[in-house]
N, C-alpha and C. Protein backbone atom coordinates (compact mmCIF):
# COMPACT_ATOMS: atom_id res chain seq x y z
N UNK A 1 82.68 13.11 -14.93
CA UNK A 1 81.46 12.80 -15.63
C UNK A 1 80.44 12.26 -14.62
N UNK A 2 79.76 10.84 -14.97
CA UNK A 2 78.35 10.89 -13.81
C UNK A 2 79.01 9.81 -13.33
N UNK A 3 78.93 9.65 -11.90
CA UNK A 3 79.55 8.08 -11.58
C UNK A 3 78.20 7.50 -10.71
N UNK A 4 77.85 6.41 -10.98
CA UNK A 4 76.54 5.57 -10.58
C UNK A 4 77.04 4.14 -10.06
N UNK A 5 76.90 4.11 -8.62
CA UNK A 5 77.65 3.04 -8.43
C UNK A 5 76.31 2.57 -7.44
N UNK A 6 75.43 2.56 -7.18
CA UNK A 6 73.94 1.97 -6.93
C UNK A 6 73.30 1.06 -7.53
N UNK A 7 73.38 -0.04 -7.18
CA UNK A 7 73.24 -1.28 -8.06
C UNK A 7 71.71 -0.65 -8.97
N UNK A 8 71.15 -0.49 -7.73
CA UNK A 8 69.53 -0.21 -8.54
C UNK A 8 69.33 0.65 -9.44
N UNK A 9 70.39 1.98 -9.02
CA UNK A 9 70.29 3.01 -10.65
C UNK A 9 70.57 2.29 -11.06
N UNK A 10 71.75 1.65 -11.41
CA UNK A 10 72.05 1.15 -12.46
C UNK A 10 71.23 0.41 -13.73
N UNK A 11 70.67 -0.54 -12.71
CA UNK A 11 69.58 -1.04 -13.40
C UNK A 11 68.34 -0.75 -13.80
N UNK A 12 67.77 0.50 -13.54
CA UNK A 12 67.15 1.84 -13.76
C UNK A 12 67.04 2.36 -15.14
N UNK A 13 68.66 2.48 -15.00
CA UNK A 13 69.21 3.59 -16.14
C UNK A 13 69.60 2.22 -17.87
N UNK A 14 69.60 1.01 -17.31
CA UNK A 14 69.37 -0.40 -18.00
C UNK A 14 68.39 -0.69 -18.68
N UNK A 15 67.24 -0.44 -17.67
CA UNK A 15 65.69 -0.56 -17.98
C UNK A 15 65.41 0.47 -19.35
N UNK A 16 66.00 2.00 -18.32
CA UNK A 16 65.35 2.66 -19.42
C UNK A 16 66.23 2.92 -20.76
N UNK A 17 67.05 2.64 -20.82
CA UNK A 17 67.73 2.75 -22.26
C UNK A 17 66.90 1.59 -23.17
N UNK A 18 67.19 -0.15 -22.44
CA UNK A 18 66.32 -0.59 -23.15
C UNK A 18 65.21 -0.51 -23.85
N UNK A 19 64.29 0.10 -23.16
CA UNK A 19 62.80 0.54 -22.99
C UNK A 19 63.17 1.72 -24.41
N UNK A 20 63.93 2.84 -24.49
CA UNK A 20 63.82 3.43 -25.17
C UNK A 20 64.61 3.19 -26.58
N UNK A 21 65.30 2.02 -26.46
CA UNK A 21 65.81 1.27 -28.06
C UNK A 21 65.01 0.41 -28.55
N UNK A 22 64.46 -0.62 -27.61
CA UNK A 22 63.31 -1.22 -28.20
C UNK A 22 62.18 -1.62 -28.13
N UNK A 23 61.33 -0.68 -27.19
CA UNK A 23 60.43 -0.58 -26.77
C UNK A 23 59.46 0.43 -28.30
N UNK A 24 57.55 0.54 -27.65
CA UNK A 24 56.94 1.22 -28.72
C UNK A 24 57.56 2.78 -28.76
N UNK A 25 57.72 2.92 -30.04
CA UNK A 25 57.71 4.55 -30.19
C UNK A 25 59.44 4.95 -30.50
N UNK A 26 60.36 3.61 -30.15
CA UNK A 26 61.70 3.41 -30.69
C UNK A 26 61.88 4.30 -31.83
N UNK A 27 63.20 5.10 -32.16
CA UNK A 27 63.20 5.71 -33.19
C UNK A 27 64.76 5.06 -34.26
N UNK A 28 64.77 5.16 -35.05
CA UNK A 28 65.88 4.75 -36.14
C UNK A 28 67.24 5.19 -35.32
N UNK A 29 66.94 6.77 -34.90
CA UNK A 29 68.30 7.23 -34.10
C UNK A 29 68.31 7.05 -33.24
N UNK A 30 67.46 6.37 -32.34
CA UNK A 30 67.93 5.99 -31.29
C UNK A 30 68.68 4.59 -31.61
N UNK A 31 68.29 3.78 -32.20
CA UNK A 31 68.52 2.57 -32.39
C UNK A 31 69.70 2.45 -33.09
N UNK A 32 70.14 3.22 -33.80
CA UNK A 32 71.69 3.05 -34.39
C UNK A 32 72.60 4.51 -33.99
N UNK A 33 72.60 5.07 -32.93
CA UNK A 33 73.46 5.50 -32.17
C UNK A 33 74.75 5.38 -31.65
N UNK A 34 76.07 5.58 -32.26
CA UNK A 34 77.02 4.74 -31.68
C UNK A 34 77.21 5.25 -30.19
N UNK A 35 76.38 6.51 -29.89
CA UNK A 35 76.64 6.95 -28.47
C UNK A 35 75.88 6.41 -27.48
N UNK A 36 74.72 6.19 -27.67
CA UNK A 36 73.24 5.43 -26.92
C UNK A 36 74.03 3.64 -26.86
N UNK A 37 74.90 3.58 -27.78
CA UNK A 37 75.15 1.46 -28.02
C UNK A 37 76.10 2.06 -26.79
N UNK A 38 77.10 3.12 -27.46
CA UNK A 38 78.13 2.81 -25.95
C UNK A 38 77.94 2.68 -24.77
N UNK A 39 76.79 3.80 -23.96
CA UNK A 39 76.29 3.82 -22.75
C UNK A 39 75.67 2.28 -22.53
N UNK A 40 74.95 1.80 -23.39
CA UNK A 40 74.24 0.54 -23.38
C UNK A 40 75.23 -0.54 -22.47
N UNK A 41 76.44 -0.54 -23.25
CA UNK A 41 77.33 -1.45 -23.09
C UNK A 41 78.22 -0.79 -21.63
N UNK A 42 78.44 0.25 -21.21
CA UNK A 42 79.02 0.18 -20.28
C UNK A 42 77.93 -0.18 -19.03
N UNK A 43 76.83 0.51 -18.91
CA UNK A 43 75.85 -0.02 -17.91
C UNK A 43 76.13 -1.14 -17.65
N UNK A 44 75.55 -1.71 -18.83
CA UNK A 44 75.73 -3.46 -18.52
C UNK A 44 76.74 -3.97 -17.95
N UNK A 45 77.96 -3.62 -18.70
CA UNK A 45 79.09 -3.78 -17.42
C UNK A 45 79.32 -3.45 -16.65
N UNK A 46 79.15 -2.65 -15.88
CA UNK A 46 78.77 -1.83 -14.56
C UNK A 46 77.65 -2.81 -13.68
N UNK A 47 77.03 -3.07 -14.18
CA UNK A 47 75.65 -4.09 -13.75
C UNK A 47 76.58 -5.59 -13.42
N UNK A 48 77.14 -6.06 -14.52
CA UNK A 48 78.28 -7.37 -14.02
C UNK A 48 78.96 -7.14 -13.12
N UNK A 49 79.76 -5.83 -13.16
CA UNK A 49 80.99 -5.88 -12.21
C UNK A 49 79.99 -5.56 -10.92
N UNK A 50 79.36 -5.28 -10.74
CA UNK A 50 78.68 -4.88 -9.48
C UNK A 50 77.98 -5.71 -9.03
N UNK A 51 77.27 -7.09 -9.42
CA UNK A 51 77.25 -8.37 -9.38
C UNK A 51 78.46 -9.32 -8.33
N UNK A 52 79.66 -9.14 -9.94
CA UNK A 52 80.75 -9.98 -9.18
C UNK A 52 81.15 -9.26 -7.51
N UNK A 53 81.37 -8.18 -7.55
CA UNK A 53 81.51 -7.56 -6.60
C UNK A 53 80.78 -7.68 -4.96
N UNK A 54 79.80 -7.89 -5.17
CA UNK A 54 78.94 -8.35 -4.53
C UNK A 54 78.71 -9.88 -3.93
N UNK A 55 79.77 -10.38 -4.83
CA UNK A 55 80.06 -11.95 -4.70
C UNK A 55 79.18 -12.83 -5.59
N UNK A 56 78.26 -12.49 -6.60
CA UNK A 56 77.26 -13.25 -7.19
C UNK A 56 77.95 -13.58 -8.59
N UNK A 57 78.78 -14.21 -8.59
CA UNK A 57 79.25 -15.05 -9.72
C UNK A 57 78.18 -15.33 -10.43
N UNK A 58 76.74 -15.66 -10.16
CA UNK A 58 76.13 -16.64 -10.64
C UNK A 58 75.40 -15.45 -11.70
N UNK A 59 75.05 -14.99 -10.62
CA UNK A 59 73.94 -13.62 -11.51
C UNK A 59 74.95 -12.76 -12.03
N UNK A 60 76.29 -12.81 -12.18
CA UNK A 60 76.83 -11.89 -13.18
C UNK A 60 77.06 -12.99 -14.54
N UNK A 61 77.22 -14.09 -14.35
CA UNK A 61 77.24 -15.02 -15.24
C UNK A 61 75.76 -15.17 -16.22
N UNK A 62 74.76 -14.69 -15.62
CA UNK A 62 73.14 -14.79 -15.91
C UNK A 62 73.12 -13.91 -17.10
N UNK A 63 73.89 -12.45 -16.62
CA UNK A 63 73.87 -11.11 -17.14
C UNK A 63 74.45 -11.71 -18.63
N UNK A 64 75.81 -12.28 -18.30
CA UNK A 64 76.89 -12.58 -19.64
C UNK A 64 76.06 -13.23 -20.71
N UNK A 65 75.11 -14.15 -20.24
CA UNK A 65 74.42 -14.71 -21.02
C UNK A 65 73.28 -14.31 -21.83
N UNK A 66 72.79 -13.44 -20.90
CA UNK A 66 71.62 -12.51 -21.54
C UNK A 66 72.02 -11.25 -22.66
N UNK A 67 72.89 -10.81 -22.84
CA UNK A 67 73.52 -9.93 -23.56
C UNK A 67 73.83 -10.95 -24.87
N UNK A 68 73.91 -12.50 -25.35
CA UNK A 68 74.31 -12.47 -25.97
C UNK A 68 72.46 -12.73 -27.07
N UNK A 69 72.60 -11.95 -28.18
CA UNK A 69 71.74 -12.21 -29.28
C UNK A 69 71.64 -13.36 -30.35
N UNK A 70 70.29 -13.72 -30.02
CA UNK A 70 69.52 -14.56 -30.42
C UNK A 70 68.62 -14.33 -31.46
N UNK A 71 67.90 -14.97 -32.50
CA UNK A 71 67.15 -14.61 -33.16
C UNK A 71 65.98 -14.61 -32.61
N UNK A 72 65.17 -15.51 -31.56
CA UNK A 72 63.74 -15.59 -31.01
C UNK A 72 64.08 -14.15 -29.89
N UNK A 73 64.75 -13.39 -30.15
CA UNK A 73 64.64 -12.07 -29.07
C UNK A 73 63.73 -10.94 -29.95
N UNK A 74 62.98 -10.05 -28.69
CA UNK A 74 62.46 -9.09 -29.62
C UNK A 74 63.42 -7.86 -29.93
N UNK A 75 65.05 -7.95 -29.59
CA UNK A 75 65.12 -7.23 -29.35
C UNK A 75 65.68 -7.56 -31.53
N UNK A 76 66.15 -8.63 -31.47
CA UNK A 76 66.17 -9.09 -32.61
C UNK A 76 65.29 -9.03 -34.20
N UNK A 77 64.09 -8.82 -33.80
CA UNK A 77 63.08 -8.64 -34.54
C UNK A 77 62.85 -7.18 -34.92
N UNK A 78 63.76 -6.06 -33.75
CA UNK A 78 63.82 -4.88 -34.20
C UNK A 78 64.87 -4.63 -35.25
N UNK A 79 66.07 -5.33 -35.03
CA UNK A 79 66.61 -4.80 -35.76
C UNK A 79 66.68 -5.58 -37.59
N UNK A 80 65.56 -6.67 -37.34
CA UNK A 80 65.58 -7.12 -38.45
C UNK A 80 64.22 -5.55 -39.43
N UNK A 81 63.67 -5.33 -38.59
CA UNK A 81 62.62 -4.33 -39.30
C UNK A 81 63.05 -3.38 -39.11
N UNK A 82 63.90 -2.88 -38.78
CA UNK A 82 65.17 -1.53 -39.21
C UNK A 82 65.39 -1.41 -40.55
N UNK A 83 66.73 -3.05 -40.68
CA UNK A 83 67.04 -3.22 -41.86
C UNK A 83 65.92 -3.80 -43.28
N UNK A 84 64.86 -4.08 -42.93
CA UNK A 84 64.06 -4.20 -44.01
C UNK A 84 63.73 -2.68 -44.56
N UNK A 85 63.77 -1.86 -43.52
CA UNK A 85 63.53 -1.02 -43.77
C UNK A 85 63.92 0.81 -44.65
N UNK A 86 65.47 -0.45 -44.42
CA UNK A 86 66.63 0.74 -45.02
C UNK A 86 67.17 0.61 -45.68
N UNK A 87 66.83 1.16 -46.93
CA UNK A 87 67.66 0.67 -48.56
C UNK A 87 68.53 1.14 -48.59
N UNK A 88 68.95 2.25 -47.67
CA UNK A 88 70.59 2.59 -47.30
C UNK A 88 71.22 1.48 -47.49
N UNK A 89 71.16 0.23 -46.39
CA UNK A 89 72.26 -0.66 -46.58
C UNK A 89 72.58 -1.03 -47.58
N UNK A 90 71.64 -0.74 -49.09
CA UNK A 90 72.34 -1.63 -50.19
C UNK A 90 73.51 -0.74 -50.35
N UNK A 91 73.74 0.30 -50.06
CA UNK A 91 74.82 1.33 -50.59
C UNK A 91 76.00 1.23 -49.44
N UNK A 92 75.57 0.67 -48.51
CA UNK A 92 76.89 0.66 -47.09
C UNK A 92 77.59 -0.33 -47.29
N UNK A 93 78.71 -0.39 -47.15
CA UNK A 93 79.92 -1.23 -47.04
C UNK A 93 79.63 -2.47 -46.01
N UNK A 94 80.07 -3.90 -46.26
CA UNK A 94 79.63 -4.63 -44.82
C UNK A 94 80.19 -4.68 -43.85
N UNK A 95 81.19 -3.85 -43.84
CA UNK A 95 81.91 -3.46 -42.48
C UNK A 95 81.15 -2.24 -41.83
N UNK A 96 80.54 -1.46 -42.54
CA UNK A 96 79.86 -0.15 -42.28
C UNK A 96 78.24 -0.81 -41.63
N UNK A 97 77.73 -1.84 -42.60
CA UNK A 97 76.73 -2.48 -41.81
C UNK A 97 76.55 -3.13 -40.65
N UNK A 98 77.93 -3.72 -40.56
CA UNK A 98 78.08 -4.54 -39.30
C UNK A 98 78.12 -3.58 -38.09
N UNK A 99 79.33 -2.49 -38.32
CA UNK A 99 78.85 -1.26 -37.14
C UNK A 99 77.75 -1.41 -36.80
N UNK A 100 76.87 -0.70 -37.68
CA UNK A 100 75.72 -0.59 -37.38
C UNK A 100 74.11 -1.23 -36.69
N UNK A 101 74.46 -2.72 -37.17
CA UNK A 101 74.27 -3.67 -36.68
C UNK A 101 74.32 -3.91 -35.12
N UNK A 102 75.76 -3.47 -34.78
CA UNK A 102 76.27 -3.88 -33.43
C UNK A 102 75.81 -2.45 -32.61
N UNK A 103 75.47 -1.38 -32.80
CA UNK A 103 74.79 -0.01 -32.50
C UNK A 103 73.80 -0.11 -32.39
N UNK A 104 72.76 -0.99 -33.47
CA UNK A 104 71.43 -1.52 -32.99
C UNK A 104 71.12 -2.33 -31.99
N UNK A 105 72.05 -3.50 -31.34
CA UNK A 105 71.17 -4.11 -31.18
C UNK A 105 72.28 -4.32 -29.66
N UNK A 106 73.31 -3.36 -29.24
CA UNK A 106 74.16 -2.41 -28.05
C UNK A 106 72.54 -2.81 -26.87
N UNK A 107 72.60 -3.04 -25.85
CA UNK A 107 74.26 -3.66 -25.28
C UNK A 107 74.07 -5.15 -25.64
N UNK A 108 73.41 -5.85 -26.59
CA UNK A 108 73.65 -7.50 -26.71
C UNK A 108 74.90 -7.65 -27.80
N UNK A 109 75.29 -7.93 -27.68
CA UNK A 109 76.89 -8.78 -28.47
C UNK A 109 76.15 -9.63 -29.76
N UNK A 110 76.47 -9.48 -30.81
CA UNK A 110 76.44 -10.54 -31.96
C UNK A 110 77.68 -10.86 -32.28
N UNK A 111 77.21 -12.17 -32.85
CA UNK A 111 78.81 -12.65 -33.83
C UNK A 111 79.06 -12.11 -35.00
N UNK A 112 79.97 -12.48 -35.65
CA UNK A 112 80.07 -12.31 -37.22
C UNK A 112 79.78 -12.60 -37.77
N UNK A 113 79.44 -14.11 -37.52
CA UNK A 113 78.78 -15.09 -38.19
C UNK A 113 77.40 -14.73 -38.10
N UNK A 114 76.67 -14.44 -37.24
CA UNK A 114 75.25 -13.83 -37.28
C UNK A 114 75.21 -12.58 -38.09
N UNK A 115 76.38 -11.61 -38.14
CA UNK A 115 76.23 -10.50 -38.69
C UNK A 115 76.55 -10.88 -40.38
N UNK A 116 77.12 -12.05 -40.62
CA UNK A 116 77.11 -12.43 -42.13
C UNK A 116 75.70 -12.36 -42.34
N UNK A 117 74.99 -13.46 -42.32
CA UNK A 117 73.80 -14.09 -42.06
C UNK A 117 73.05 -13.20 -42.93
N UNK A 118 73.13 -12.04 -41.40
CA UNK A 118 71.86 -11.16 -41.78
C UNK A 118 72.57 -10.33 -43.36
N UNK A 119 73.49 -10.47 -43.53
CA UNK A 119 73.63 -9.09 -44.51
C UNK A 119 73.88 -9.91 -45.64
N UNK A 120 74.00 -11.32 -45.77
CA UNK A 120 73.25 -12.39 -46.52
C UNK A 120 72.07 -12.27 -47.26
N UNK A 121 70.62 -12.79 -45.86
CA UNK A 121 70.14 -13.13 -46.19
C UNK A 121 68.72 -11.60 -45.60
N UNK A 122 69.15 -10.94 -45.54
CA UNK A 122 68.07 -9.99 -45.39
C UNK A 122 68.92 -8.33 -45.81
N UNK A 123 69.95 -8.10 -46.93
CA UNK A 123 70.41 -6.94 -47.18
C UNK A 123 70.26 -7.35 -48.33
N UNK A 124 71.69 -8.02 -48.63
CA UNK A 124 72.08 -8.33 -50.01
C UNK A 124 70.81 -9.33 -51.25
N UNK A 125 70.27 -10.06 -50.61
CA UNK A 125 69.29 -11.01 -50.89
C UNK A 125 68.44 -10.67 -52.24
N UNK A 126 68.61 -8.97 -52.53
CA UNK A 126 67.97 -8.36 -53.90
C UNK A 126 68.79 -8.26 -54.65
N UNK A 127 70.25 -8.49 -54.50
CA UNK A 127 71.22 -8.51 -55.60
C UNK A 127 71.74 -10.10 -56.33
């Protein structure tokens, strides 16, 4: 398959996935992709291990931290106007939402507890 072991592609190919999940002009399929979340997530690890590798504990530790989701993120605010947006979820299972959830918002990590939350207080919230 493609092997990218150039710190800077890497972070290239980081940029632009980001850029094209939640950046202007973002599309629904891009954003809940389980194939686009996977690549998301291996980059990123590719980006850590190539860090540690390098000897930078610190800045792969930077990375660990930045991946994890927050609500003051924009990347957060996309996927809250996804789901406002998709009366699908009243019909999806919350295991089926949570996928999806975690496909949106690839390569940052949520909890469960955040993924309650939202399917709480911004899915279910009309029933």
């Amino acid at each position: 398959m493609i092997d990218i072991e150039d710190y800077w592609e890497l972070l290239a190919l980081h940029k632009a996935i980001m850029a094209a999940k939640f950046g202007n002009g973002s599309t629904r399929e891009m954003l809940t992709s389980p194939f686009l979340a996977s690549v998301a997530k291996k980059v990123l690890q590719a980006i850590v291990d190539a860090e540690r590798k390098k000897g930078s504990e610190e800045k792969a530790k930077n990375w660990e931290a930045w991946k994890k989701a927050e609500e003051n993120r924009n990347e957060w605010d996309k996927l809250v106007e996804v789901i406002e947006q998709g009366e699908r979820y009243q019909t999806l299972s919350d295991n089926d939402i949570g996928r999806e959830i975690r496909d949106i918002l690839s390569p940052l990590e949520i909890t469960d507890e955040q993924i309650s939350k939202l399917i709480e207080t911004q899915i279910r919230k009309a029933n």
